[in-house]
N, C-alpha and C. Protein backbone atom coordinates (compact mmCIF):
# COMPACT_ATOMS: atom_id res chain seq x y z
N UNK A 1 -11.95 4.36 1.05
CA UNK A 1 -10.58 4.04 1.31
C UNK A 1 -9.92 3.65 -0.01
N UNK A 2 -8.67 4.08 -0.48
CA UNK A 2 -8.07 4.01 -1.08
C UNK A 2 -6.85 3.15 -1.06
N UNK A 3 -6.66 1.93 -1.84
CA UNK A 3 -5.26 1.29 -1.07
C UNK A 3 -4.80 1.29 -2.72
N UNK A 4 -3.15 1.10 -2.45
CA UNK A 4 -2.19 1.82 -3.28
C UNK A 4 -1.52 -0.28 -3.70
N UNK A 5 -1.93 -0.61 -5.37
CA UNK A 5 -1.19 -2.08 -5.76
C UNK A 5 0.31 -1.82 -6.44
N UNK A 6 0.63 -2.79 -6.10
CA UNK A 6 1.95 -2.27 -6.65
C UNK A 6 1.85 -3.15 -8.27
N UNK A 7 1.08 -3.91 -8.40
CA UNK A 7 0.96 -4.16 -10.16
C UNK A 7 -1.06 -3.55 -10.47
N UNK A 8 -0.36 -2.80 -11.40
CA UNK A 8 -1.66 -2.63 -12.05
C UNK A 8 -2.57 -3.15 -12.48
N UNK A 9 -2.66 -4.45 -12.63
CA UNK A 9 -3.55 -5.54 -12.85
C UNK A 9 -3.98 -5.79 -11.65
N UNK A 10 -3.64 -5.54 -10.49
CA UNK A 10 -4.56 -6.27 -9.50
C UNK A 10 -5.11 -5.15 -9.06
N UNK A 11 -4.86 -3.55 -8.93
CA UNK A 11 -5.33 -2.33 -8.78
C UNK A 11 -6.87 -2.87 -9.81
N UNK A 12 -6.92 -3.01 -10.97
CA UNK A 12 -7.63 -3.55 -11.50
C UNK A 12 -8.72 -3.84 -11.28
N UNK A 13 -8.22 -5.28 -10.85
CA UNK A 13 -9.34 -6.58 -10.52
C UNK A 13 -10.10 -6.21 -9.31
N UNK A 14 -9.14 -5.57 -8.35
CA UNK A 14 -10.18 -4.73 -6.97
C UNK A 14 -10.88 -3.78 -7.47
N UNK A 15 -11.14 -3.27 -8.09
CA UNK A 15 -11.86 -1.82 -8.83
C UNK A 15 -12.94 -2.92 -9.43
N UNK A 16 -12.72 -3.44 -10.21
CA UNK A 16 -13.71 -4.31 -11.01
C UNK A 16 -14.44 -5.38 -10.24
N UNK A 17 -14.13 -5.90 -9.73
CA UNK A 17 -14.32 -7.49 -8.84
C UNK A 17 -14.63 -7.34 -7.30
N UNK A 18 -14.23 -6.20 -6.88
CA UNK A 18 -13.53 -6.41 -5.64
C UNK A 18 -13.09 -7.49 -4.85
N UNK A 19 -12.26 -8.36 -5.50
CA UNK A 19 -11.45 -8.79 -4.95
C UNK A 19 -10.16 -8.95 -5.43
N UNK A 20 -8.87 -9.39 -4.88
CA UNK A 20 -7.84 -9.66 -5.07
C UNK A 20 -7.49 -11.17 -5.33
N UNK A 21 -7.78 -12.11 -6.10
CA UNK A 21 -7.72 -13.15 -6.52
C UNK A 21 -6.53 -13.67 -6.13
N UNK A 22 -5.49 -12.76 -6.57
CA UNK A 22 -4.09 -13.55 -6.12
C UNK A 22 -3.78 -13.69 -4.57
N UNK A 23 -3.71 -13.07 -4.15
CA UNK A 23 -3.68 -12.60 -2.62
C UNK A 23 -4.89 -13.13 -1.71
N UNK A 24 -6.16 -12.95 -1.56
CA UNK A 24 -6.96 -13.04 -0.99
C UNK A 24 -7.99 -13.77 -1.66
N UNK A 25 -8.27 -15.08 -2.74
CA UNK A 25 -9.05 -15.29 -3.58
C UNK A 25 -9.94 -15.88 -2.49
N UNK A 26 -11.50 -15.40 -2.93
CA UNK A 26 -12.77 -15.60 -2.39
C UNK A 26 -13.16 -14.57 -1.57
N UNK A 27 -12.46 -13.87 -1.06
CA UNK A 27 -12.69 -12.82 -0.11
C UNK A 27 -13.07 -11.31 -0.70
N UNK A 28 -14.31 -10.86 -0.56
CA UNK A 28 -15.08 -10.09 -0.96
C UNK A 28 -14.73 -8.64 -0.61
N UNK A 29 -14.19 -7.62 -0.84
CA UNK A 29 -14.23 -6.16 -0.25
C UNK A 29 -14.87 -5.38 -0.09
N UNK A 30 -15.02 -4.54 0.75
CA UNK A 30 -16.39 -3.99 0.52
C UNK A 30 -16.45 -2.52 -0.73
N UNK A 31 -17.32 -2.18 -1.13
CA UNK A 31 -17.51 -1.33 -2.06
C UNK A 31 -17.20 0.30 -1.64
N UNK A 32 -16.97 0.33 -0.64
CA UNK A 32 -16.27 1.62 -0.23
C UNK A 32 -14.48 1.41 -0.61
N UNK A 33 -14.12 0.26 -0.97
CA UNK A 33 -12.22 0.54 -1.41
C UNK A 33 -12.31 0.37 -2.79
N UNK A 34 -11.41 1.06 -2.92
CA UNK A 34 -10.57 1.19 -4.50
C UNK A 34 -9.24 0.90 -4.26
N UNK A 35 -9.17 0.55 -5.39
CA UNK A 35 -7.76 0.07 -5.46
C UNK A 35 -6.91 1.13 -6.96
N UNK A 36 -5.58 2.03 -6.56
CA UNK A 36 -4.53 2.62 -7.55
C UNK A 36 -3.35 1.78 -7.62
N UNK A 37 -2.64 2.33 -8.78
CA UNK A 37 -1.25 1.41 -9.29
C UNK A 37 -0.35 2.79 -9.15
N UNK A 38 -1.29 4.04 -8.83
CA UNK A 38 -0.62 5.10 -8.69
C UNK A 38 -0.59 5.84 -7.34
N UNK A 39 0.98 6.12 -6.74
CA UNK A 39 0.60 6.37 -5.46
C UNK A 39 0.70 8.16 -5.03
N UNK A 40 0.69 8.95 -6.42
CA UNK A 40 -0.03 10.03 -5.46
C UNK A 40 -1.40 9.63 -5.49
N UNK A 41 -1.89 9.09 -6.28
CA UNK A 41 -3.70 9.34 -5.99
C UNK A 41 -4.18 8.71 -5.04
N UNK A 42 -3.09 7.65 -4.11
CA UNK A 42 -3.43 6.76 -3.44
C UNK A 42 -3.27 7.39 -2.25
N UNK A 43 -2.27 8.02 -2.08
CA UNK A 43 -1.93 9.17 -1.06
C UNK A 43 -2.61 10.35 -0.97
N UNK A 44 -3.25 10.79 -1.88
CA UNK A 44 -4.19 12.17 -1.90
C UNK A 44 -5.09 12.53 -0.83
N UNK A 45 -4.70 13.50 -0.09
CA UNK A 45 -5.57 13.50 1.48
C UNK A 45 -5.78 12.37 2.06
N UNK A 46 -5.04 11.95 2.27
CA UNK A 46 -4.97 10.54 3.44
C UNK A 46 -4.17 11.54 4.80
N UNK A 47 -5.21 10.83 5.52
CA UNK A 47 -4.64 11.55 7.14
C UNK A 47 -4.05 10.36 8.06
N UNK A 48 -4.82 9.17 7.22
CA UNK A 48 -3.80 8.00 8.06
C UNK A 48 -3.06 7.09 6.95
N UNK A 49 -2.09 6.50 6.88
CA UNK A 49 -1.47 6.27 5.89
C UNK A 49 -1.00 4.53 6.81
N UNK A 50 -1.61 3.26 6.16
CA UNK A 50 -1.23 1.74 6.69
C UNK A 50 0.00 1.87 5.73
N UNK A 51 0.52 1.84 5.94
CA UNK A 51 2.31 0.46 5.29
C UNK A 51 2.23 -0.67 5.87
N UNK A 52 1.74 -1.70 4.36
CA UNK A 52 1.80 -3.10 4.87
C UNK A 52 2.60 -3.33 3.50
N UNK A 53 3.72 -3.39 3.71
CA UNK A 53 4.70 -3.18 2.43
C UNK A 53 5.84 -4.67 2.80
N UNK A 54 6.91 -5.27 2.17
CA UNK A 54 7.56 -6.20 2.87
C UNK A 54 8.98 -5.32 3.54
N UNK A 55 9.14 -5.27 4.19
CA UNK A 55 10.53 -4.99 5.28
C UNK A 55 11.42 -4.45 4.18
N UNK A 56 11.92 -5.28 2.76
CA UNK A 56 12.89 -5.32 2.38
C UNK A 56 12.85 -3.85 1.36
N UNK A 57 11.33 -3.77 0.99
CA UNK A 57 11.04 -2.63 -0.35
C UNK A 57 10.77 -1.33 0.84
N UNK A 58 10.42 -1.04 1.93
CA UNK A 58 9.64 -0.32 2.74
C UNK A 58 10.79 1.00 2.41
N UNK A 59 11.87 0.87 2.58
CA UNK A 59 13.26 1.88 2.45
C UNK A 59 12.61 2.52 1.38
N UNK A 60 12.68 2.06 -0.24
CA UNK A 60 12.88 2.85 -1.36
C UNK A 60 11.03 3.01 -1.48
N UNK A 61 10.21 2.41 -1.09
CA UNK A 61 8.84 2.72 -1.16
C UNK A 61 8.77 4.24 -0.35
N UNK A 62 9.08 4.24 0.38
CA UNK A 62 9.13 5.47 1.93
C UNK A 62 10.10 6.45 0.62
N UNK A 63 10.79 6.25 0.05
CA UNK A 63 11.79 7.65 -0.99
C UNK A 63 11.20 8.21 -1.89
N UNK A 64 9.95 7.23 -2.47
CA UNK A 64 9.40 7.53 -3.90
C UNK A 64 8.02 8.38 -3.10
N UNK A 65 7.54 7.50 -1.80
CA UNK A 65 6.03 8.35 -1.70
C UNK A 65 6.43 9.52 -0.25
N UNK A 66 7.10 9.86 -0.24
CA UNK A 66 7.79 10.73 0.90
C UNK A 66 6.84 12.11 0.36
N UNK A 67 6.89 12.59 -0.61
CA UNK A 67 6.33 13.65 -1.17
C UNK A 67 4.96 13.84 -1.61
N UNK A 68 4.36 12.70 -1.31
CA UNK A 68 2.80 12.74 -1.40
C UNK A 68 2.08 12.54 0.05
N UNK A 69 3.06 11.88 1.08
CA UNK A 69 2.45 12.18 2.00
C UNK A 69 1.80 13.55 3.15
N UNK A 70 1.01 13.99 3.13
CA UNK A 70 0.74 14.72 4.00
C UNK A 70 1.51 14.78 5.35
N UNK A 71 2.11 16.35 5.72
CA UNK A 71 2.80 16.63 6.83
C UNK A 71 2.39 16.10 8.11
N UNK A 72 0.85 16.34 8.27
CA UNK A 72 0.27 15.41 9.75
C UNK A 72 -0.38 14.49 9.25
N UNK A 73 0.20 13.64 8.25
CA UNK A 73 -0.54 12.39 8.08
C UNK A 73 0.12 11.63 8.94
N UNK A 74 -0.80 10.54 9.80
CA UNK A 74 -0.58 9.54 10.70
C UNK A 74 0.00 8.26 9.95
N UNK A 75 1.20 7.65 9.83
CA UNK A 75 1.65 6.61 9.22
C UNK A 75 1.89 5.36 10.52
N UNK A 76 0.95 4.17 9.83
CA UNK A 76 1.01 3.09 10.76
C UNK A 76 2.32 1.92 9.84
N UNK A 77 2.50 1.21 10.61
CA UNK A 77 3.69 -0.10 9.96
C UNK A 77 2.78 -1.19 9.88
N UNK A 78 2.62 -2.14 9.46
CA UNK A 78 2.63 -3.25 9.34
C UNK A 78 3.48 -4.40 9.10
N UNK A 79 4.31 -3.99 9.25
CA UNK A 79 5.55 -4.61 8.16
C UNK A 79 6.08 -5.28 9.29
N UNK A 80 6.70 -6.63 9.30
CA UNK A 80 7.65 -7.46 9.93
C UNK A 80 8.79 -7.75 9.46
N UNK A 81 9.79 -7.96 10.57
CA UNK A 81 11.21 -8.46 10.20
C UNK A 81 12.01 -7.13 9.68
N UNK A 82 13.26 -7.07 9.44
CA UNK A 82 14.36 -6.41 9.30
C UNK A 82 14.66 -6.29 7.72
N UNK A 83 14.92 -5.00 7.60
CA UNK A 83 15.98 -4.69 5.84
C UNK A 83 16.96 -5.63 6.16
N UNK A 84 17.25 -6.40 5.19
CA UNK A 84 18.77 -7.25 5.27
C UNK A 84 19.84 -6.33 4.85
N UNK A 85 19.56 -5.73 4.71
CA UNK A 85 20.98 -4.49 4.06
C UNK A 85 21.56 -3.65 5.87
N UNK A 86 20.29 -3.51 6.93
CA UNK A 86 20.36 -2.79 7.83
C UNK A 86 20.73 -3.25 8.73
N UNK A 87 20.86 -5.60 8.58
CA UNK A 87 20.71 -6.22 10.01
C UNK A 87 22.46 -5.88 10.36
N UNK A 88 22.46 -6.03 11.61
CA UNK A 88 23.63 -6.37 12.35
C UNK A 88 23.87 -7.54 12.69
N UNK A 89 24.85 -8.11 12.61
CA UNK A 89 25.01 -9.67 13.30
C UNK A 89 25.78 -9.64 14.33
């Protein structure tokens, strides 16, 4: 499994360490993930695709990797809460 960092230093430290110190410090990954800072390679034959992205970036994240995703790739959300640009009041 391949998961896609959005700073290259922590793409990094999961490759090296497997773990994510900032995010998850102590918590071990297993040696089947890698971690890219680059998201075609992160996207490269992926048939299921997690977005656990925050609500607010998910818009322009979804514009930049639109073209690496695979046509029947399965895309899950994770994401909570609303774009503030999109809410209605």
């Amino acid at each position: 499994m391949v998961m896609w960092a959005r700073r290259e230093k922590v793409s990094a430290q999961i490759n090296e360490s497997h773990e994510n110190a900032d995010y998850l410090p102590g918590v071990v990954l297993p040696e089947t993930v890698s971690a890219t800072h680059d998201p075609e390679e992160a996207l490269a034959a992926a048939s299921i695709v997690v977005l656990a992205v925050p609500s607010q970036s998910l818009r322009s994240n979804l514009q930049q990797w639109a073209h690496h995703v695979a046509p029947d790739a399965v895309l899950m959300s994770l994401m909570k809460g609303v774009e503030l640009g999109m809410a209605k009041g």
